[in-house]
N, C-alpha and C. Protein backbone atom coordinates (compact mmCIF):
# COMPACT_ATOMS: atom_id res chain seq x y z
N UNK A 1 5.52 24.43 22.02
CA UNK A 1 5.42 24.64 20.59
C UNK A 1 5.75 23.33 19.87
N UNK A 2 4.90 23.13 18.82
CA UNK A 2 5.45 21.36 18.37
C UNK A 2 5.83 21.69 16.71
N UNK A 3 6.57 20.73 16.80
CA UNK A 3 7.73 21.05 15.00
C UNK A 3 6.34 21.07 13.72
N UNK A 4 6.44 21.95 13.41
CA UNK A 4 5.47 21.86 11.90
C UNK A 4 6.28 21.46 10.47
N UNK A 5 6.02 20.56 9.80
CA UNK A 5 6.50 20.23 8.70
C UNK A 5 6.46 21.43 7.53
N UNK A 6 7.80 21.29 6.70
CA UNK A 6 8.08 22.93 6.17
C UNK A 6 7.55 22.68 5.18
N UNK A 7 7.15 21.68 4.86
CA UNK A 7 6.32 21.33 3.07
C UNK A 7 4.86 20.89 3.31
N UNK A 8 4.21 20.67 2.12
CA UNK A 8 2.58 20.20 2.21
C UNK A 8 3.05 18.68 1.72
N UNK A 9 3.52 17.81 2.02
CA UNK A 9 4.30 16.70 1.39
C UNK A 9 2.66 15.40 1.37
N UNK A 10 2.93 14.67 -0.02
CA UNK A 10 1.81 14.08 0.03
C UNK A 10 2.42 13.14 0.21
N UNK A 11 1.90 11.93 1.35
CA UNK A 11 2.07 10.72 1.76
C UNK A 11 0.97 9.71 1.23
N UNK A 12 -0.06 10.08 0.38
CA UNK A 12 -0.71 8.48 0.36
C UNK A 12 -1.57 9.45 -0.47
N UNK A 13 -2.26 8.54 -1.61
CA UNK A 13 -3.19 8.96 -2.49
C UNK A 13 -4.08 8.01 -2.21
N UNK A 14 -5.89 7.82 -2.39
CA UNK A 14 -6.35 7.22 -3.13
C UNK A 14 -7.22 7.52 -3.97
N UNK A 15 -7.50 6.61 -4.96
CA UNK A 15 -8.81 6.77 -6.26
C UNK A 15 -9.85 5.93 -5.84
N UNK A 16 -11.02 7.05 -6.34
CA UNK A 16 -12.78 6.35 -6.05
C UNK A 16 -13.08 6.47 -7.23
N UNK A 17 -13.70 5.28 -7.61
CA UNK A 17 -14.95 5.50 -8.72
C UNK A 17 -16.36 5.81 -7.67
N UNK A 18 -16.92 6.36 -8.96
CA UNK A 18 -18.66 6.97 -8.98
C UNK A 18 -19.38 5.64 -7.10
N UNK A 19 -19.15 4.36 -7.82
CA UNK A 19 -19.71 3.15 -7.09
C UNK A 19 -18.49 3.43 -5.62
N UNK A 20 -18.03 3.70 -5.42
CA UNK A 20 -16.88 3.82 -4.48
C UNK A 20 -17.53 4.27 -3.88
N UNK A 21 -17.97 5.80 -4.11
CA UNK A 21 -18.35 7.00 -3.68
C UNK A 21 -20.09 6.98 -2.97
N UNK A 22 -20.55 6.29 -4.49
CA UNK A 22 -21.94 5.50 -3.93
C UNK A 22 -22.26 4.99 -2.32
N UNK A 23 -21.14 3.90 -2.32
CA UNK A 23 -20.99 3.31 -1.16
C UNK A 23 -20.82 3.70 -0.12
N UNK A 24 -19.83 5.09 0.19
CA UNK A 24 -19.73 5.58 1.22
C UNK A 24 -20.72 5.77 1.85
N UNK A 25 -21.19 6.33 0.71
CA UNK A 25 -22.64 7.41 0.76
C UNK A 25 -23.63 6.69 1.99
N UNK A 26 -24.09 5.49 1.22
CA UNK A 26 -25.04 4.63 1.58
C UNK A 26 -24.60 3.72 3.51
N UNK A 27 -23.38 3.74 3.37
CA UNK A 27 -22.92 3.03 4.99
C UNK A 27 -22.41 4.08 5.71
N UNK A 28 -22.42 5.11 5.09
CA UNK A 28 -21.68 6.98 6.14
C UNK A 28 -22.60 6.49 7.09
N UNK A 29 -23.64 6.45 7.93
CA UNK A 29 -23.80 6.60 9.18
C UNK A 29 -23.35 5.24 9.85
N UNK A 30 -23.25 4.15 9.28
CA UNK A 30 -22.73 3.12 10.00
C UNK A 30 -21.38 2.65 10.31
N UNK A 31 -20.47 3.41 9.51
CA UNK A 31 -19.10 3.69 9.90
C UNK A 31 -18.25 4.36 10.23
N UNK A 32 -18.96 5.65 10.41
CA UNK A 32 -18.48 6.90 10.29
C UNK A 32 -18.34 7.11 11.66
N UNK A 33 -17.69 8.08 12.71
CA UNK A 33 -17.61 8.51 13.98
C UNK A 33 -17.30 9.75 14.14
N UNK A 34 -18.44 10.30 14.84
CA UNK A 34 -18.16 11.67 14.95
C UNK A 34 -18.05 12.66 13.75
N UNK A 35 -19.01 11.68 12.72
CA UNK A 35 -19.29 12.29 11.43
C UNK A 35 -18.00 12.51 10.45
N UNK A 36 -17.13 11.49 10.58
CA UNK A 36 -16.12 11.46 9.94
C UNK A 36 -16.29 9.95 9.58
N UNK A 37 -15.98 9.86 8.14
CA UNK A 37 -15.73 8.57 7.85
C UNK A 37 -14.12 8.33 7.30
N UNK A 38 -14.02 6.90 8.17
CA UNK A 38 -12.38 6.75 7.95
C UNK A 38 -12.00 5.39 6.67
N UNK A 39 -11.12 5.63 6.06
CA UNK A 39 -10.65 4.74 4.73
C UNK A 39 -9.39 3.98 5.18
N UNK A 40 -9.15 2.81 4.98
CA UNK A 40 -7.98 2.13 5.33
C UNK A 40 -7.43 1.77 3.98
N UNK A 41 -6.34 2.32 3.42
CA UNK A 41 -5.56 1.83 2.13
C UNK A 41 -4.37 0.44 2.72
N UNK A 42 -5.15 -0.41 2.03
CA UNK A 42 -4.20 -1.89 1.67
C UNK A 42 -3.89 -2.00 0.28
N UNK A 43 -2.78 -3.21 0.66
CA UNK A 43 -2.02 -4.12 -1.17
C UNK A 43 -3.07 -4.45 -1.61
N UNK A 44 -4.57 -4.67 -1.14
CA UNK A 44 -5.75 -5.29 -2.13
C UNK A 44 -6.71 -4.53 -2.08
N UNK A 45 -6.74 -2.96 -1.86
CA UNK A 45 -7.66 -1.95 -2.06
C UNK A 45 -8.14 -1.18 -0.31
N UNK A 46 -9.06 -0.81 -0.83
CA UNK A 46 -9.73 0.49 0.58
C UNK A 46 -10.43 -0.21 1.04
N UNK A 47 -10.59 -0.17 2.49
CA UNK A 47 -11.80 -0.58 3.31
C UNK A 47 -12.13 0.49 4.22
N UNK A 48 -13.54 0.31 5.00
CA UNK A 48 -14.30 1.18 5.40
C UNK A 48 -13.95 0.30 7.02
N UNK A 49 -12.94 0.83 7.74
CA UNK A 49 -13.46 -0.06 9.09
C UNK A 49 -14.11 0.25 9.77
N UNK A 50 -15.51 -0.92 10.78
CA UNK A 50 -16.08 0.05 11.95
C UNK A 50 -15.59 0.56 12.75
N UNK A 51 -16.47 1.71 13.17
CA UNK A 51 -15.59 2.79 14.68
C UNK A 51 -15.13 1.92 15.59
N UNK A 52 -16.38 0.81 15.71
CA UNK A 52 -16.46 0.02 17.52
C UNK A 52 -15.97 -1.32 17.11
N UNK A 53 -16.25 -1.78 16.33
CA UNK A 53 -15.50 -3.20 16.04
C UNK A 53 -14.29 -3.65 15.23
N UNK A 54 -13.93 -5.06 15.77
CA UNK A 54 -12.79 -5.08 15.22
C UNK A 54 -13.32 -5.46 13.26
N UNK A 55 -13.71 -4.97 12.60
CA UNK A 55 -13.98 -5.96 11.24
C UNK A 55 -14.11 -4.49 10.02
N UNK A 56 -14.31 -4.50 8.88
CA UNK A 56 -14.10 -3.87 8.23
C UNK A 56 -14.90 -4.55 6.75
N UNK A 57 -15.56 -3.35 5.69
CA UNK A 57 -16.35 -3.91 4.37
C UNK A 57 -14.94 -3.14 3.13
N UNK A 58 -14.93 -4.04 2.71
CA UNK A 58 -14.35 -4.04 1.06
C UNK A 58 -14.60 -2.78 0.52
N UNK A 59 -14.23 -1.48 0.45
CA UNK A 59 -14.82 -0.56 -0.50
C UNK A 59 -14.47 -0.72 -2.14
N UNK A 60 -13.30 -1.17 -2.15
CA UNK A 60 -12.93 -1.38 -3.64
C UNK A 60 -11.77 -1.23 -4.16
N UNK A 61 -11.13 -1.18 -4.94
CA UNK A 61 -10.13 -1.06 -5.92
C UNK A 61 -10.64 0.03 -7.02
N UNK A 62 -10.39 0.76 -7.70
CA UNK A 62 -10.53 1.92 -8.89
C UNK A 62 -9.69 1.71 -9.71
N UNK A 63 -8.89 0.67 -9.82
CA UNK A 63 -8.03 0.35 -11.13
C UNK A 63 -6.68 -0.84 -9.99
N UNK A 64 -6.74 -1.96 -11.30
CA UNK A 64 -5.58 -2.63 -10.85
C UNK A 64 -4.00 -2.12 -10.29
N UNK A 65 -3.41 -2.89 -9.55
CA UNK A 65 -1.96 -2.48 -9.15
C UNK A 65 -1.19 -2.18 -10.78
N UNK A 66 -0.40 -1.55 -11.00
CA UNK A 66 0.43 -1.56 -12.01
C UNK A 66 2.15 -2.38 -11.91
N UNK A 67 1.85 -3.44 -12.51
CA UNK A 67 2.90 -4.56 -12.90
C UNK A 67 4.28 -3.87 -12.83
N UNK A 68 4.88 -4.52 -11.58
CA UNK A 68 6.48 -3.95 -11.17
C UNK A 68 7.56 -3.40 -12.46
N UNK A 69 7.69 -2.66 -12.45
CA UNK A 69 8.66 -2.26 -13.85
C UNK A 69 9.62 -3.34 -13.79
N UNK A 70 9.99 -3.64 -14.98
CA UNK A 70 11.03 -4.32 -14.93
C UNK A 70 12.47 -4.04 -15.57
N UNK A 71 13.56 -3.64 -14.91
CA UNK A 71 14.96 -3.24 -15.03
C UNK A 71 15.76 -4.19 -15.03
């Protein structure tokens, strides 16, 4: 039996614009595996990496980082 987490706890968001979404659209069979396409969230936005190689395309940013509060 393996431990199930007692909450629906959200660990990671991201935002697509329309062109984000576009994009998937258009490279879904070339990155996708097993009919899943996978998103990598970085400090400089989403990328689409390939299944088989080591390299990865830019999907985008949907709005700038928001400027560290300052206290």
């Amino acid at each position: 039996m393996t431990d199930r987490p007692t909450a629906n706890r959200i660990v990671a968001e991201a935002e697509f614009t329309i062109d984000m979404v576009d994009t998937m659209k258009k490279y879904f069979d070339f990155y996708a595996s097993d009919g899943v396409l996978r998103v990598q969230i970085s400090d400089f936005g989403l990328w689409l990496p390939h299944p088989e190689m080591p390299c990865r395309q830019f999907l985008g940013l949907a709005r700038l980082p928001e400027a560290e509060s300052k206290h």
